[in-house]
C-alpha atoms as a PDB file:
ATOM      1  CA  UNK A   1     -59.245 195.085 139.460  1.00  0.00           C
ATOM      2  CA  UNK A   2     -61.222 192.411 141.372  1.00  0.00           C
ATOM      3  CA  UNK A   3     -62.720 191.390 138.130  1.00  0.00           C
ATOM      4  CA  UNK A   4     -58.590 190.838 136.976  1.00  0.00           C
ATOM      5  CA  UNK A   5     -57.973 189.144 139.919  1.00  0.00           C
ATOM      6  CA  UNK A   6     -61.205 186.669 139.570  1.00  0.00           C
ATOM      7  CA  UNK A   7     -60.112 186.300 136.096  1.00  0.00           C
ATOM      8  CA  UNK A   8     -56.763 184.733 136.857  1.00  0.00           C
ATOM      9  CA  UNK A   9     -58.270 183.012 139.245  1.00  0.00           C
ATOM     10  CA  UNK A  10     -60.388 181.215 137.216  1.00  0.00           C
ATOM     11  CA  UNK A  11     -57.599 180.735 134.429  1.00  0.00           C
ATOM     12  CA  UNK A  12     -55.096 179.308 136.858  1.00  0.00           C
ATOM     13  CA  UNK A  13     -57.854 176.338 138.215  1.00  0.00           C
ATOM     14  CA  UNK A  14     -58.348 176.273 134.318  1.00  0.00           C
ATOM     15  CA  UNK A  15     -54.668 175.240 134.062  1.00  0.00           C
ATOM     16  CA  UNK A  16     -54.577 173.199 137.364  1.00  0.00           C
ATOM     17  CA  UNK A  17     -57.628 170.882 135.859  1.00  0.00           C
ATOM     18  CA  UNK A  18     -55.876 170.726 132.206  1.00  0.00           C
ATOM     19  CA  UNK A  19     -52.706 169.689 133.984  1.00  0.00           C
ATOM     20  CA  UNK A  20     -54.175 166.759 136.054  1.00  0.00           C
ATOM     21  CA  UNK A  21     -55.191 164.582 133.020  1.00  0.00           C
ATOM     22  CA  UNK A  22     -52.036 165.309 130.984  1.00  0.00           C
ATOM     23  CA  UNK A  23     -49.915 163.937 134.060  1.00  0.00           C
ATOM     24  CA  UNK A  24     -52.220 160.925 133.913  1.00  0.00           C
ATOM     25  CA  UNK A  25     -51.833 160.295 129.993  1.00  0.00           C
ATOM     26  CA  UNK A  26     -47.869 160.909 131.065  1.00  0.00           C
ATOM     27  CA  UNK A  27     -48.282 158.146 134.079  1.00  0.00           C
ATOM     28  CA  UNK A  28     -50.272 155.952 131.378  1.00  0.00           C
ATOM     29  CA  UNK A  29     -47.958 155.619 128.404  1.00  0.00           C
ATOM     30  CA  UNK A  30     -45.358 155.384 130.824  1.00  0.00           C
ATOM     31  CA  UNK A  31     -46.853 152.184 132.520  1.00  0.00           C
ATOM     32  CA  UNK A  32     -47.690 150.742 129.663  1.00  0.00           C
ATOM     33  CA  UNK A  33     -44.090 151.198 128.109  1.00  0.00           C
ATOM     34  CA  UNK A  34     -42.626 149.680 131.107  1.00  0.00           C
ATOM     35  CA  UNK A  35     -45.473 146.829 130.847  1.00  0.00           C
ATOM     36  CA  UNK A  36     -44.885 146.103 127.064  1.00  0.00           C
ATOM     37  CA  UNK A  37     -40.726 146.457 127.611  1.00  0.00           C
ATOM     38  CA  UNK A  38     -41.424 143.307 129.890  1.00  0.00           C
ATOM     39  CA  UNK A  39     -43.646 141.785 128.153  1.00  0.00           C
ATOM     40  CA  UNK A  40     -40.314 142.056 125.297  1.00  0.00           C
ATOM     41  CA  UNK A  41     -37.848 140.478 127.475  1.00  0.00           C
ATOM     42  CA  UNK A  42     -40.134 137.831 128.391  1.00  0.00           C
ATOM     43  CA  UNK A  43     -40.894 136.585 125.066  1.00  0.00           C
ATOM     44  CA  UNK A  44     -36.956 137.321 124.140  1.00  0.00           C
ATOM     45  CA  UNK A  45     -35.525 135.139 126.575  1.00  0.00           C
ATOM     46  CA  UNK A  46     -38.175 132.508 126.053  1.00  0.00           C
ATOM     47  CA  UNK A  47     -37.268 132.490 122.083  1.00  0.00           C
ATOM     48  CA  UNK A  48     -33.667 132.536 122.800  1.00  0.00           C
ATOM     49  CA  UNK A  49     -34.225 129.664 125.763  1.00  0.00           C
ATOM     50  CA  UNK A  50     -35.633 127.569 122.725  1.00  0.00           C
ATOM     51  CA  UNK A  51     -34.387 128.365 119.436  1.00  0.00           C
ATOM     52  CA  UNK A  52     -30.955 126.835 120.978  1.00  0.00           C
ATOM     53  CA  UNK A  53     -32.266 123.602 121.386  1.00  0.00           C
ATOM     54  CA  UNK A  54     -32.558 123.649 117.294  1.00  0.00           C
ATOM     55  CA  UNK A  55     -28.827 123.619 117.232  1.00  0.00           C
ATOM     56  CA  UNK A  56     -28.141 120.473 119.256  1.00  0.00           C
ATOM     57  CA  UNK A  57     -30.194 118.427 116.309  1.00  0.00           C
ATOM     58  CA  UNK A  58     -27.334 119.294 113.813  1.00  0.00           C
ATOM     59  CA  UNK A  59     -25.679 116.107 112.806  1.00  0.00           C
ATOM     60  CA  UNK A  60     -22.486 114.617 114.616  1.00  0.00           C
ATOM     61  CA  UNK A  61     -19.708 116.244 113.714  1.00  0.00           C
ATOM     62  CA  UNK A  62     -17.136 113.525 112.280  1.00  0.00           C
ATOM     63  CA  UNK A  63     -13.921 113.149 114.326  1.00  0.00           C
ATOM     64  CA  UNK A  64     -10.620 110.877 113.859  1.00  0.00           C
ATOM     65  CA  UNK A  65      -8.463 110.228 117.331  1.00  0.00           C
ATOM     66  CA  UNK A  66      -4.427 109.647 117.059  1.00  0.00           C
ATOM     67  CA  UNK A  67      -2.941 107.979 119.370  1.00  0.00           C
ATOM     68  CA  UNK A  68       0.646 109.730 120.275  1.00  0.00           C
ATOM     69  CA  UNK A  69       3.513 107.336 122.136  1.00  0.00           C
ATOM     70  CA  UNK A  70       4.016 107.699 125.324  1.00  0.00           C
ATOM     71  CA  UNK A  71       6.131 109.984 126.738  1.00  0.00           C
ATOM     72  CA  UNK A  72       8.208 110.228 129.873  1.00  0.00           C
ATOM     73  CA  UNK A  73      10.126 113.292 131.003  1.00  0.00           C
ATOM     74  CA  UNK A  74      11.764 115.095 134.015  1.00  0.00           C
ATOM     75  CA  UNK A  75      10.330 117.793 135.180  1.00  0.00           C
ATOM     76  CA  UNK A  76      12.049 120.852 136.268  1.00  0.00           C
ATOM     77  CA  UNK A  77      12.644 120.850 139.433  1.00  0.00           C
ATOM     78  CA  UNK A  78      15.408 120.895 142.628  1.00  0.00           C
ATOM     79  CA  UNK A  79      18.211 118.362 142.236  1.00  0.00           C
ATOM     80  CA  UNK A  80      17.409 117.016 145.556  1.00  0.00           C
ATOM     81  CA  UNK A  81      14.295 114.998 144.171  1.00  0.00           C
ATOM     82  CA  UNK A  82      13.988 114.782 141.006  1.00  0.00           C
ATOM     83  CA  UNK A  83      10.412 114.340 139.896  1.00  0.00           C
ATOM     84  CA  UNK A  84       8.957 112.634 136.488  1.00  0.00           C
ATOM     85  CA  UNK A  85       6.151 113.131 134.137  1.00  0.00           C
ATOM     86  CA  UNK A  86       4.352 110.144 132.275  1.00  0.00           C
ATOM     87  CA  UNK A  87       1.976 111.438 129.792  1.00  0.00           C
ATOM     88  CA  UNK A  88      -0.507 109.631 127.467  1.00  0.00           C
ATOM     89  CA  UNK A  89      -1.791 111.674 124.666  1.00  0.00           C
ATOM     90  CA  UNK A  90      -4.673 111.511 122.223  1.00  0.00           C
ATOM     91  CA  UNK A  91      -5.283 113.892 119.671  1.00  0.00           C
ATOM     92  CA  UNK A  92      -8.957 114.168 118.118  1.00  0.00           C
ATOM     93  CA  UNK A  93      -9.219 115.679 114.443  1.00  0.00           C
ATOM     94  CA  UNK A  94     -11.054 116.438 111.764  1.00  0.00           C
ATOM     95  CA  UNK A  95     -10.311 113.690 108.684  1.00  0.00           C
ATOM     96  CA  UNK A  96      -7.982 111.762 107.676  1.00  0.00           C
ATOM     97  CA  UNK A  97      -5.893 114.394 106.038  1.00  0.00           C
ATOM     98  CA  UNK A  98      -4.786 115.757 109.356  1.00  0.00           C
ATOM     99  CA  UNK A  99      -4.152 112.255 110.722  1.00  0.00           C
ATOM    100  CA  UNK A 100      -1.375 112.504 108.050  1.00  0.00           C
ATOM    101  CA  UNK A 101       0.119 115.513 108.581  1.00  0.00           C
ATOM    102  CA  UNK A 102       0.389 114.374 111.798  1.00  0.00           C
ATOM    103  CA  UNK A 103       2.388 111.512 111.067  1.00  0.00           C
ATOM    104  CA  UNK A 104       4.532 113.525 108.713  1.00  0.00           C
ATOM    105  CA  UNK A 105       5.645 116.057 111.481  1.00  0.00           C
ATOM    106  CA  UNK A 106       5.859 113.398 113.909  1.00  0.00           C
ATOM    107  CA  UNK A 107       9.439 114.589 114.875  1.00  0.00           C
ATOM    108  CA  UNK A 108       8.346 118.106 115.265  1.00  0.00           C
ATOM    109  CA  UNK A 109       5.178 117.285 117.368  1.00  0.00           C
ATOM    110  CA  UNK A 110       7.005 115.120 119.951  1.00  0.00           C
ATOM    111  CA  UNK A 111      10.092 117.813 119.929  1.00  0.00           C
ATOM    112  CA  UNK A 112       7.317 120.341 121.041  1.00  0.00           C
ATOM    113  CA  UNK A 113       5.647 117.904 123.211  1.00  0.00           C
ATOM    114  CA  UNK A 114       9.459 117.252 124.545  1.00  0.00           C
ATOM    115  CA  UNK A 115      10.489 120.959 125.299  1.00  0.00           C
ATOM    116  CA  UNK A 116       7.562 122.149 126.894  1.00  0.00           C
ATOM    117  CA  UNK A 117       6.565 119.316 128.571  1.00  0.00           C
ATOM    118  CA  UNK A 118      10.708 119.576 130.434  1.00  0.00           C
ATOM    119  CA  UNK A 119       9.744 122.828 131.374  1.00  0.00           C
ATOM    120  CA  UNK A 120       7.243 122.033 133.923  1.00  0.00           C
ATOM    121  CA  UNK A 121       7.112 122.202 137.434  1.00  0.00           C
ATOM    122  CA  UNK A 122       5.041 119.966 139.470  1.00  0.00           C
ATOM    123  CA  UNK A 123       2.782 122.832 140.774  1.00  0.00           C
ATOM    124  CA  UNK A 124       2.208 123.595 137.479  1.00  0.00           C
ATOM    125  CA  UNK A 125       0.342 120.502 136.830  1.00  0.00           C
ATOM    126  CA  UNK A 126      -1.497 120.198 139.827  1.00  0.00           C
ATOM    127  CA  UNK A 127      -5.694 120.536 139.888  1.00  0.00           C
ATOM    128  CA  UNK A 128      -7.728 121.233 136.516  1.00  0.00           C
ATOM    129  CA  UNK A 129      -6.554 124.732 135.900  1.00  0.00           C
ATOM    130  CA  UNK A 130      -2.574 123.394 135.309  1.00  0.00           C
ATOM    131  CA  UNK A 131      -3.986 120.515 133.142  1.00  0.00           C
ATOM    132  CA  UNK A 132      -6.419 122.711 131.155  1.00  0.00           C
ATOM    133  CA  UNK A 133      -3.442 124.913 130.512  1.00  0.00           C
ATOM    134  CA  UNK A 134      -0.995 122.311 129.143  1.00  0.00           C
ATOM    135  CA  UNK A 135      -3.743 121.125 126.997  1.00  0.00           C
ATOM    136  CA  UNK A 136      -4.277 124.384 125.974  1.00  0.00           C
ATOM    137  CA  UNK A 137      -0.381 124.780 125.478  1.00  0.00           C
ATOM    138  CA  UNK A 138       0.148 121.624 123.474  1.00  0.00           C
ATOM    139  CA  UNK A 139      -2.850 121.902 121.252  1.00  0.00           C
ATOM    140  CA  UNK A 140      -1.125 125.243 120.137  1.00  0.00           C
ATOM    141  CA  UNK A 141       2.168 123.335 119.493  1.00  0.00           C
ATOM    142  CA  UNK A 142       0.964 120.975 117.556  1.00  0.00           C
ATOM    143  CA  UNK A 143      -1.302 123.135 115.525  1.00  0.00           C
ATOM    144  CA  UNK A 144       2.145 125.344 115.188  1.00  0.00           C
ATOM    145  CA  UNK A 145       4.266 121.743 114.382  1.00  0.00           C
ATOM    146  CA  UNK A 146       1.407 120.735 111.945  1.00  0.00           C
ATOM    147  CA  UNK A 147       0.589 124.046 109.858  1.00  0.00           C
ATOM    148  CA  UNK A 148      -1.950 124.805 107.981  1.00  0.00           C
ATOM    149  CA  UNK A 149      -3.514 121.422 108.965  1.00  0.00           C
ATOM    150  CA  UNK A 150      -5.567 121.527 112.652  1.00  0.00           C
ATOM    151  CA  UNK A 151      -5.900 119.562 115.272  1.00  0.00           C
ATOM    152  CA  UNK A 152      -9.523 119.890 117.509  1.00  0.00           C
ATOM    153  CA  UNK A 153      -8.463 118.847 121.243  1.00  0.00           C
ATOM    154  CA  UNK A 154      -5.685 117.371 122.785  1.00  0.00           C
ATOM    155  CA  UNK A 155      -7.059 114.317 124.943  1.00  0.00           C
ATOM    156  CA  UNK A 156      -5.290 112.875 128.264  1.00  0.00           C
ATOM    157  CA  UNK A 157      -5.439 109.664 128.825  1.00  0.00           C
ATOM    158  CA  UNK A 158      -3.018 109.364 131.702  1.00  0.00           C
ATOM    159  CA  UNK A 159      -0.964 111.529 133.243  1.00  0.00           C
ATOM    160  CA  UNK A 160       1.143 110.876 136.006  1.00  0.00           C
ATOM    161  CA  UNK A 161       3.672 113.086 138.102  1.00  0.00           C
ATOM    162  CA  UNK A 162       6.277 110.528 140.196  1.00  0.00           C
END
């Protein structure tokens, strides 16, 4: 029996030093997976940081600007004071073949301009948020007014609220 006992004894310090080095193989592939999945990242970003500066060497992209007329409205507002709108509008496009249907649905575009632009409050025009979203709102008109034909941006060159 004490020869038993002696013999798991010797088995179980057998285990305990066949243990140790696979926990340090374990703690060894571990560091180096964590050491090579930043290495990865590091060299990712660093390719991504750089391969985007390829893009900005692409050539100018062509654009043709349109001048719409002027256009004056009253806003929406209490009939104590009224209040007034003055908007100068350029629109930038691709070619030349928009530029036309542009002038074809000339009518239409400054009927949408018209409408939505009566439909305004002040506060709805006030800091860059309220202009981003009319420019946001007329580019959509116009792209609706001038279909299948596309317009890029809607420029301001003056707007004024009286």
């Amino acid at each position: 029996m004490a020869e038993a006992a002696l013999a798991d004894d010797l088995a179980e310090e057998g285990e305990g030093k066949g243990a140790a080095p696979a926990k340090s193989k374990k703690k060894l592939f571990l560091y180096a997976g964590g050491g090579l999945g930043v290495l990865l990242l590091v060299l990712g970003s660093y390719f991504m940081f750089f391969s985007g500066s390829s893009e900005t060497k692409q050539a100018p992209v062509k654009s043709v600007y349109f001048d719409l007329p002027e256009m004056t409205v009253n806003l929406s507002a209490s009939a104590d004071r009224p209040q007034y709108l003055r908007v100068k509008v350029t629109l930038e496009m691709a070619d030349d073949k928009v530029q036309d249907a542009v002038k074809k649905a000339m009518p239409r575009v400054v009927d949408a301009f018209q409408v939505h632009l009566r439909e305004l409050r002040a506060i709805d025009l006030e800091g860059s948020a309220g202009l981003y979203r009319l420019r946001e709102e007329l580019m959509r008109r116009i792209n609706i007014a001038i279909a299948p034909a596309k317009i890029r941006a809607v420029l301001f060159k003056e707007v004024v609220v009286q």
